[in-house]
Protein backbone atom coordinates (compact mmCIF):
# COMPACT_ATOMS: atom_id res chain seq x y z
CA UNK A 1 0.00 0.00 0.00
CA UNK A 2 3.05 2.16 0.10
CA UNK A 3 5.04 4.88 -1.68
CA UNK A 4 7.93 5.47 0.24
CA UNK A 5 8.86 8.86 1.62
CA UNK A 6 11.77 9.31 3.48
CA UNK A 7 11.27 12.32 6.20
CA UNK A 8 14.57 12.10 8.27
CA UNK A 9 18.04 11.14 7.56
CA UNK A 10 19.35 11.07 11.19
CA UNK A 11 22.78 9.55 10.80
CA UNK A 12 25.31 8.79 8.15
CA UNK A 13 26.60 5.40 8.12
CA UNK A 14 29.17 4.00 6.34
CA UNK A 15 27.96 2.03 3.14
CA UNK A 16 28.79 -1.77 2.90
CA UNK A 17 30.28 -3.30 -0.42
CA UNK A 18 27.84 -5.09 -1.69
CA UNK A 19 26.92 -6.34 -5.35
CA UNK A 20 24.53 -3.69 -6.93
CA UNK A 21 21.55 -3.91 -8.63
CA UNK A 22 21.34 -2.80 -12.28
CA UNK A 23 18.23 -0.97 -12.54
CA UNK A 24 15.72 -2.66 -14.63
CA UNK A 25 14.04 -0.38 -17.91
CA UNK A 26 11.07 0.79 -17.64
CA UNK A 27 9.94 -1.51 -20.58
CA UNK A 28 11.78 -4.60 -18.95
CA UNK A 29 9.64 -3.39 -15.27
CA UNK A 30 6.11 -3.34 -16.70
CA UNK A 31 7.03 -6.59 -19.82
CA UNK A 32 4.49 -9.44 -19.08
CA UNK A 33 5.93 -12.87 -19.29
CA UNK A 34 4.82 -15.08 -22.13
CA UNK A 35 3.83 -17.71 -19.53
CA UNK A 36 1.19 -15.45 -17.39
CA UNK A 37 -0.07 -14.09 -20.80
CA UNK A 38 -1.01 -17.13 -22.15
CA UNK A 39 -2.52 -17.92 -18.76
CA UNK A 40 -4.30 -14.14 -18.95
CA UNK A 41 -5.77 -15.38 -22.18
CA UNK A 42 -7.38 -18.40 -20.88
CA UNK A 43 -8.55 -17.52 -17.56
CA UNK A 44 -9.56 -13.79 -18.73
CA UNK A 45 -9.87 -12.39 -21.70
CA UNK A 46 -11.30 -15.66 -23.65
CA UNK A 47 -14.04 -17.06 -21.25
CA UNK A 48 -14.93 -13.05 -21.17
CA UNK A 49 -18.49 -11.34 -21.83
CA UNK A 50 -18.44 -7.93 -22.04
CA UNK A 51 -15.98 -6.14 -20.96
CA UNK A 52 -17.53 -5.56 -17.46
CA UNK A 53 -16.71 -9.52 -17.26
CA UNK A 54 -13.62 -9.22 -17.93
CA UNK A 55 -12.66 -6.58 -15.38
CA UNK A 56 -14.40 -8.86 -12.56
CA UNK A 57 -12.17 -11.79 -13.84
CA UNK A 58 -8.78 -9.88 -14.16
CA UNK A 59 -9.83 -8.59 -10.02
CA UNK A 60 -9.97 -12.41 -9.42
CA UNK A 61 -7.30 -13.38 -11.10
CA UNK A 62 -5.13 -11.19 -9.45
CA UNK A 63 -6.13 -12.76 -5.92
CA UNK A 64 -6.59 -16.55 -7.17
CA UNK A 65 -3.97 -18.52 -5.73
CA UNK A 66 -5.37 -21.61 -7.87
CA UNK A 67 -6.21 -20.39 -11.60
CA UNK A 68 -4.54 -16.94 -11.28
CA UNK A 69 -1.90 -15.28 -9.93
CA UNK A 70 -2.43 -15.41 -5.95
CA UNK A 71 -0.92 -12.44 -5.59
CA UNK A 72 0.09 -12.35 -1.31
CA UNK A 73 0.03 -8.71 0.04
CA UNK A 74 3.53 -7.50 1.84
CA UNK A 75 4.39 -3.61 2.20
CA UNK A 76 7.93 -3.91 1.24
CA UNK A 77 7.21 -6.05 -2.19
CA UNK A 78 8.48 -3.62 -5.08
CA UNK A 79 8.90 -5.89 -8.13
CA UNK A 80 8.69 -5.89 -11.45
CA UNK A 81 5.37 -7.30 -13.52
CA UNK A 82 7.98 -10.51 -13.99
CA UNK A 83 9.11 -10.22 -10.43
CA UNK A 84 5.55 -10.47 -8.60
CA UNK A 85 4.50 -13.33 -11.53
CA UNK A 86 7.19 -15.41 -10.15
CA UNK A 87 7.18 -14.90 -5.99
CA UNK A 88 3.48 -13.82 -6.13
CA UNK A 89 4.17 -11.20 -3.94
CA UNK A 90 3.29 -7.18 -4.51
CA UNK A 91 2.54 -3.92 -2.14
CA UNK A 92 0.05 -1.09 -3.76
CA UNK A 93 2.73 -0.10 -6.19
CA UNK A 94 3.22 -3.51 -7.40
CA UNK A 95 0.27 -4.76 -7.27
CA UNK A 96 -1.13 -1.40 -9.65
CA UNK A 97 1.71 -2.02 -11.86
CA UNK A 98 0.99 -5.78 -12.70
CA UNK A 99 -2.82 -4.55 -12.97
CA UNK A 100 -2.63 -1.97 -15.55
CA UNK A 101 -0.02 -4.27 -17.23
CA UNK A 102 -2.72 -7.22 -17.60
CA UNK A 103 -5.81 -4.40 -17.77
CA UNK A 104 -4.29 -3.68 -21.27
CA UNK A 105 -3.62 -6.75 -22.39
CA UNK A 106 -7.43 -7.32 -22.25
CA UNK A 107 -8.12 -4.75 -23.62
CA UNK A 108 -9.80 -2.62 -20.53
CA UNK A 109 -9.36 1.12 -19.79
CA UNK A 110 -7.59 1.43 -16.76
CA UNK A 111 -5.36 4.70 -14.88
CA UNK A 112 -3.31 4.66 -12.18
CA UNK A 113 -4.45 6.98 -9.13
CA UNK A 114 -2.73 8.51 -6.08
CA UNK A 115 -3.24 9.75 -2.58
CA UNK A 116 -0.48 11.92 -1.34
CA UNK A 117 -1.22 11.94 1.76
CA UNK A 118 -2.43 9.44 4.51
CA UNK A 119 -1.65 8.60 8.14
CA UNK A 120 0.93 6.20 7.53
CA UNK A 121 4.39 5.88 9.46
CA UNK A 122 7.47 4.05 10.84
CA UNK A 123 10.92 4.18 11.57
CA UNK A 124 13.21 1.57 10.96
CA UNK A 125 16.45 2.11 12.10
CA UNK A 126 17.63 5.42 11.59
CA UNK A 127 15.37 6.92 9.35
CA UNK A 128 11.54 8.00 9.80
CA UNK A 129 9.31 7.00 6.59
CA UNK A 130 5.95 8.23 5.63
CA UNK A 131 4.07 7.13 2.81
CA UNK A 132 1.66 7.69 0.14
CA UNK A 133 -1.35 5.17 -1.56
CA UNK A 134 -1.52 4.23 -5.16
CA UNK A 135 -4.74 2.13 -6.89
CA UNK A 136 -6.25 2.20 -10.24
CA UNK A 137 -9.33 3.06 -11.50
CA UNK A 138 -11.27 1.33 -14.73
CA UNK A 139 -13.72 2.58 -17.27
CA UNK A 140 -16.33 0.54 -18.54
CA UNK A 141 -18.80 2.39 -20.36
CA UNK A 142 -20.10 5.11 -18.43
CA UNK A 143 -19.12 3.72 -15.15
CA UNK A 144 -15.85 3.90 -13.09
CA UNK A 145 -14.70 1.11 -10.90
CA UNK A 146 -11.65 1.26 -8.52
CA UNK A 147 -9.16 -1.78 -8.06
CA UNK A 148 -7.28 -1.61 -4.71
CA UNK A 149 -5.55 -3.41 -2.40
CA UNK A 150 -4.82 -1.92 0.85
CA UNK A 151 -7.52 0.69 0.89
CA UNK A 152 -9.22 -0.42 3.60
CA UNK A 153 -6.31 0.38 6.26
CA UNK A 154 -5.68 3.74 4.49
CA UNK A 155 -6.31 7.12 6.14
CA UNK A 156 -6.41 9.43 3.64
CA UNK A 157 -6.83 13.41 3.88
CA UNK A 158 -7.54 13.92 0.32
CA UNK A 159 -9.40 11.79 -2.44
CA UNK A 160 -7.14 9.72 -5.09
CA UNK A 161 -5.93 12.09 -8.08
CA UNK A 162 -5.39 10.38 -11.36
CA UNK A 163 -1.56 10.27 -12.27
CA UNK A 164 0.37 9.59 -15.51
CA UNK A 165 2.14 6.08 -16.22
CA UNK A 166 4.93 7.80 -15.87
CA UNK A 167 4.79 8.66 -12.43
CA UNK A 168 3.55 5.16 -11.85
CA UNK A 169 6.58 3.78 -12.55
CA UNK A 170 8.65 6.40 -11.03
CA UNK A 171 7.27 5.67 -7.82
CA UNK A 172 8.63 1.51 -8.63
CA UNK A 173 12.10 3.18 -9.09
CA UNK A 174 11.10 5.77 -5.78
CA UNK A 175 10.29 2.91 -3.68
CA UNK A 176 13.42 0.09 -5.09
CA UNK A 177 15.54 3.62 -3.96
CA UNK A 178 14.36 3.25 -0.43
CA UNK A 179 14.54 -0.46 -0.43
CA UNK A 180 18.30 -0.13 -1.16
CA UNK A 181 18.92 2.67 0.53
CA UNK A 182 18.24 0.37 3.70
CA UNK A 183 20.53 -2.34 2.57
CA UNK A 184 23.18 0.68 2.48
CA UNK A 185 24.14 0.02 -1.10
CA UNK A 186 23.86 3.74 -2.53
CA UNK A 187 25.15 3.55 -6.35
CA UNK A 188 22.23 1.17 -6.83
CA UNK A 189 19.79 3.58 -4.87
CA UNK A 190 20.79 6.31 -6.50
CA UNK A 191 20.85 4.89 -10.13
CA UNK A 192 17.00 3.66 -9.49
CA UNK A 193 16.08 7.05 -7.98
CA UNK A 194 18.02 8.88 -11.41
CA UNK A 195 15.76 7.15 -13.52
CA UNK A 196 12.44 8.12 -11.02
CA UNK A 197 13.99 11.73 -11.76
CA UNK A 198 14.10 11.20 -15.75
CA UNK A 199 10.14 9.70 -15.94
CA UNK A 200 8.47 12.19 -13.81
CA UNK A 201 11.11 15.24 -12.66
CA UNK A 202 8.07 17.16 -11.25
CA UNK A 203 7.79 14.95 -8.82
CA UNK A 204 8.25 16.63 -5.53
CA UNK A 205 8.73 12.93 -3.51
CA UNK A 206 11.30 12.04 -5.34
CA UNK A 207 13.41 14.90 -5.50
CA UNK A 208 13.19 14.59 -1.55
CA UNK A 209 14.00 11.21 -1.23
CA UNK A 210 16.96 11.88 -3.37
CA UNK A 211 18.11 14.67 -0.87
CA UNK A 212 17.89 12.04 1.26
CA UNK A 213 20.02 9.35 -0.74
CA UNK A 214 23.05 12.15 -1.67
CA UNK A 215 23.51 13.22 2.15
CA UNK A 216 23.67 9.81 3.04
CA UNK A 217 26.32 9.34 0.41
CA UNK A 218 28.17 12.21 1.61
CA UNK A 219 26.96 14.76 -0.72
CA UNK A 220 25.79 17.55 1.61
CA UNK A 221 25.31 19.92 -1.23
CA UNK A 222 23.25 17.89 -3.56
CA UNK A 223 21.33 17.07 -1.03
CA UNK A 224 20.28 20.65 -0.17
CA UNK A 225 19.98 21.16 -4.18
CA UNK A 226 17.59 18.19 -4.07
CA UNK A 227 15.46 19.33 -1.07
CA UNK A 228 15.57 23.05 -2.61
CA UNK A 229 14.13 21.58 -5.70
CA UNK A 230 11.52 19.74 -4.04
CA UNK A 231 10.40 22.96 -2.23
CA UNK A 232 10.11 24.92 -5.57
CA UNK A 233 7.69 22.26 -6.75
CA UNK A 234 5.81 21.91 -3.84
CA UNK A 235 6.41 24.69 -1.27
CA UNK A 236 4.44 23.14 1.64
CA UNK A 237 6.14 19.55 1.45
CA UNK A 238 6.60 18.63 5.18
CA UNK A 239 8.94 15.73 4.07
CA UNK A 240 12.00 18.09 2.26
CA UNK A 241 10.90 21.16 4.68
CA UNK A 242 12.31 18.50 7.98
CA UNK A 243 15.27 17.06 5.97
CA UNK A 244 16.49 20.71 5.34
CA UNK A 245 15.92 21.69 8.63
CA UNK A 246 17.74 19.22 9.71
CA UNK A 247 20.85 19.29 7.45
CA UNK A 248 20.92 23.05 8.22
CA UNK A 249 20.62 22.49 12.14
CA UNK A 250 24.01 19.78 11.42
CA UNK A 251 25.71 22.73 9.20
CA UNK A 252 25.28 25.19 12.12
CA UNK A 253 23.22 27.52 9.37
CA UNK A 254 20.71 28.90 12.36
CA UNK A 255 19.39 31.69 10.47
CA UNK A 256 18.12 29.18 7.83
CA UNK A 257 17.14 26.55 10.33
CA UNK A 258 15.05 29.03 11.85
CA UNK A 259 13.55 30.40 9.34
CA UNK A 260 12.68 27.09 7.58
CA UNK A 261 11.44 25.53 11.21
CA UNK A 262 8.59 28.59 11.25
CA UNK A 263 7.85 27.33 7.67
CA UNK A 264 7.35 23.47 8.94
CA UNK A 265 5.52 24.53 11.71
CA UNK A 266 2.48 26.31 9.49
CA UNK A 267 2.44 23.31 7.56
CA UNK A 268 2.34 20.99 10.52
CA UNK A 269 -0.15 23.01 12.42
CA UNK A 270 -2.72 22.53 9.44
CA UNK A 271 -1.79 18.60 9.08
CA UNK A 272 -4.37 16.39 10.48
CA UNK A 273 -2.24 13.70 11.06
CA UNK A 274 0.48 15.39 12.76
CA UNK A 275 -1.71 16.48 15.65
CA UNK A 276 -3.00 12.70 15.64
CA UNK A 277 0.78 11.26 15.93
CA UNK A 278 0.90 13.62 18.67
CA UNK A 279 -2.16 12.84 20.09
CA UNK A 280 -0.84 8.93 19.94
CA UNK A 281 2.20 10.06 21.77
CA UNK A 282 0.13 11.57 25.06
CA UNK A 283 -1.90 8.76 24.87
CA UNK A 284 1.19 6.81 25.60
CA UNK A 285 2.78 8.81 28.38
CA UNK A 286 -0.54 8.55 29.92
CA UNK A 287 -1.51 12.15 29.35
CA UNK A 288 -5.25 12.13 28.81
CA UNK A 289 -5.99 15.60 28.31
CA UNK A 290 -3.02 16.36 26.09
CA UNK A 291 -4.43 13.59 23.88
CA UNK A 292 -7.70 14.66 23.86
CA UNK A 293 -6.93 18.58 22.85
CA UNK A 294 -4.74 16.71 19.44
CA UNK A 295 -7.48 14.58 18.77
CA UNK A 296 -9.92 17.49 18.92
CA UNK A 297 -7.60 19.59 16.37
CA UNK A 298 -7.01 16.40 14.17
CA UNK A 299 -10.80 16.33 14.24
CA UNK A 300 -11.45 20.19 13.69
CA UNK A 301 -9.09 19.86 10.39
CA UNK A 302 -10.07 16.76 8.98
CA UNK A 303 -13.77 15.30 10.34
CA UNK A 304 -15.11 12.11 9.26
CA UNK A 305 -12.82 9.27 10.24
CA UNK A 306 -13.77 7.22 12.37
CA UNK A 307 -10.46 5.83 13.94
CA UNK A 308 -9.76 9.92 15.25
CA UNK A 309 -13.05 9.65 17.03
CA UNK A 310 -11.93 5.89 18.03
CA UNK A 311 -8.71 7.53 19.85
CA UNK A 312 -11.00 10.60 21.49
CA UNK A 313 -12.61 8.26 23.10
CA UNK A 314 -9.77 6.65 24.45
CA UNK A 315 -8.11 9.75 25.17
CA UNK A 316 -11.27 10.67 27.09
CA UNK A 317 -11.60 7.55 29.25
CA UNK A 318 -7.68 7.89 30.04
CA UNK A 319 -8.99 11.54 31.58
CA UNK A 320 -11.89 10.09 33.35
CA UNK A 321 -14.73 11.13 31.46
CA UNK A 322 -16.70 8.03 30.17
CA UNK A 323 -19.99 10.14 28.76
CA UNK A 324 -17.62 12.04 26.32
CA UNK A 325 -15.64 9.16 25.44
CA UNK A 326 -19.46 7.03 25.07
CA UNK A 327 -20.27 9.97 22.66
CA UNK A 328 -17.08 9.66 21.12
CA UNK A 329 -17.37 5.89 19.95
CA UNK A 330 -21.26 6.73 19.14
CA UNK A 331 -19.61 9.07 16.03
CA UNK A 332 -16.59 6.68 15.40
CA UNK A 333 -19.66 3.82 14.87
CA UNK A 334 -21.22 6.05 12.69
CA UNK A 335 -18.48 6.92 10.56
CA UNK A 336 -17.10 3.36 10.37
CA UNK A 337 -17.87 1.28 7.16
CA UNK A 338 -16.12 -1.85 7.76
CA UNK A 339 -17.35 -4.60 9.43
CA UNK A 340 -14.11 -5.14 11.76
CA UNK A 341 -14.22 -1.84 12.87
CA UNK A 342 -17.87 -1.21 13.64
CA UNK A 343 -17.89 -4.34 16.03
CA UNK A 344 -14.69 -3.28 17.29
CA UNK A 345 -16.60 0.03 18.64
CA UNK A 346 -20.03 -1.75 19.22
CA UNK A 347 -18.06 -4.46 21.51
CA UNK A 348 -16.37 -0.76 23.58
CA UNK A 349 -19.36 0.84 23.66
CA UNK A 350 -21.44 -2.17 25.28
CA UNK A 351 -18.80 -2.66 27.79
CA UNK A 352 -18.72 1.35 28.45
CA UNK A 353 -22.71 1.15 28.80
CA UNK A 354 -22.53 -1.47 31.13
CA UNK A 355 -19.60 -0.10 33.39
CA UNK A 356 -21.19 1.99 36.54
């Protein structure tokens, strides 16, 4: 379901020698194996009606571990079209890429989509990643259909945007970036995130990731070209404004850490999800009423999901007010559309009804 973006570079290690990875062409990334078309002929496109048909067939192909191609969810699965055929294993950007790959083959109309921004985070190791949600969306006749896998755990603040190809497949050679950039083997990294550069270079994500890449090669100056660059496309990008804080704040430039920390702050202070991490945070130190004052602004900036209403209510039990937190799990029922989730709250609020 992820599209890597890196957000802190907090040390510099020394790479390892290790054998690098060629980068793959774009053409040799999306190419569909002779074996898996002949198998998208039978299972698909001939036994077809309609094209309607075939869309609902390709959708269970892609999941059918029997007569199709099984393909097993796992968030750090960036492969190739030949890659996923033969491990049967894909996250969002995979998984879209293998889609629209079969999708033409039979002959359906079918775009890749993106959400910039959801509540999505981790840190593994040294570095802090956030990350963005691609799916794809199919026309058949009048009608629009969206194919995704993941959605249901996404938070997002703002609908899915249709994107070029191009971009699609930048974000493969975004994401195989990060994915090496863990393993420490930076030529490699920085080949695949050259090549995100030359398919989409308006891309603000990858320009910051590659700020990212060149400091932790050493290159303190193309890394502040590459944040500076991902600032002019995008002036509110939280991820490049915190790496150039930071590599300013290492530099000793305090005028320009300053000046650039006032500029995170505005961005953070309208964020949704940064006053929800926060609220998360309090909720962990035990400091209910901390928590609920972040949920409240999270709430106040972006109303409607459920799982912010699912934390004010803990928040509010953790600061020993049960009829708030009872109306707080009423609205996170009400906004909740999955079937996990709503007897997840219905189980709470039962237990909340029947506590004294």
């Amino acid at each position: 379901m992820i599209v890597w973006v890196l957000v802190a570079a907090l040390a510099l290690p020394v790479p390892v020698a290790v054998p690098e990875a060629v980068p793959p062409t774009p053409g040799q990334g999306m190419a569909v194996p002779p074996p898996l078309q002949a198998q998208l002929q039978a299972e698909v496109i001939d036994p077809a009606r309609g094209d309607l048909d075939r869309l609902q067939r390709l959708v269970r192909f892609m999941d059918d571990g029997e007569r199709g191609l099984g393909l097993q969810y796992r968030e750090d699965a960036t492969r190739t079209v030949a890659e996923a055929y033969l491990d049967r294993q894909a996250n969002c950007v995979t998984y879209t890429l293998v889609f629209l790959a079969l999708a033409r083959l039979a002959g359906l109309e079918a775009y890749p989509q993106e959400i910039e921004e959801i509540l999505s985070w981790q840190q593994l190791g040294d570095i802090v990643y956030r990350s963005n949600h691609v799916n794809v969306r199919v026309h058949v006749g009048r009608r629009h259909y969206l194919v995704d896998v993941g959605g249901d755990s996404v938070i997002a603040r703002r609908p899915a945007k249709r994107i070029s190809m191009q971009r699609a497949l930048a974000q493969y050679y975004n994401n195989r970036a990060v994915v090496l950039l863990s393993e420490q083997r930076m030529p490699a990294a920085l080949a695949h995130a050259a090549i995100a550069l030359e398919l989409d270079p308006d891309y603000p994500t990858t320009w910051s990731n590659t700020g990212v890449l060149r400091l932790r090669s050493g290159d303190r100056s193309g890394a502040e070209r590459a944040y500076l660059t991902a600032l002019r496309l995008d002036p509110d990008n939280a991820s490049a404004l915190f790496n150039l804080v930071g590599l300013y704040q290492r530099s000793g430039d305090r005028g320009r850490e300053a000046l650039l920390r006032k500029r995170l702050e505005k961005v953070e202070q309208k964020d949704p999800f940064h006053h929800f991490l926060l609220a998360v945070e309090y909720e962990k130190r035990g400091d209910g009423a901390h928590a609920v004052e972040r949920y409240l602004r999270a709430i106040r900036l972006h109303d409607g999901e459920h799982r912010f209403y699912s934390g004010l209510a803990r928040a509010y039990l953790l600061d020993g007010d049960p009829r708030r937190a009872r109306k707080a799990l009423e609205r996170a029922l009400s906004l909740a559309r999955d079937g996990d989730s709503r007897a997840s709250y219905q189980a709470r609020l039962e237990q909340l009804r029947a506590s004294p």
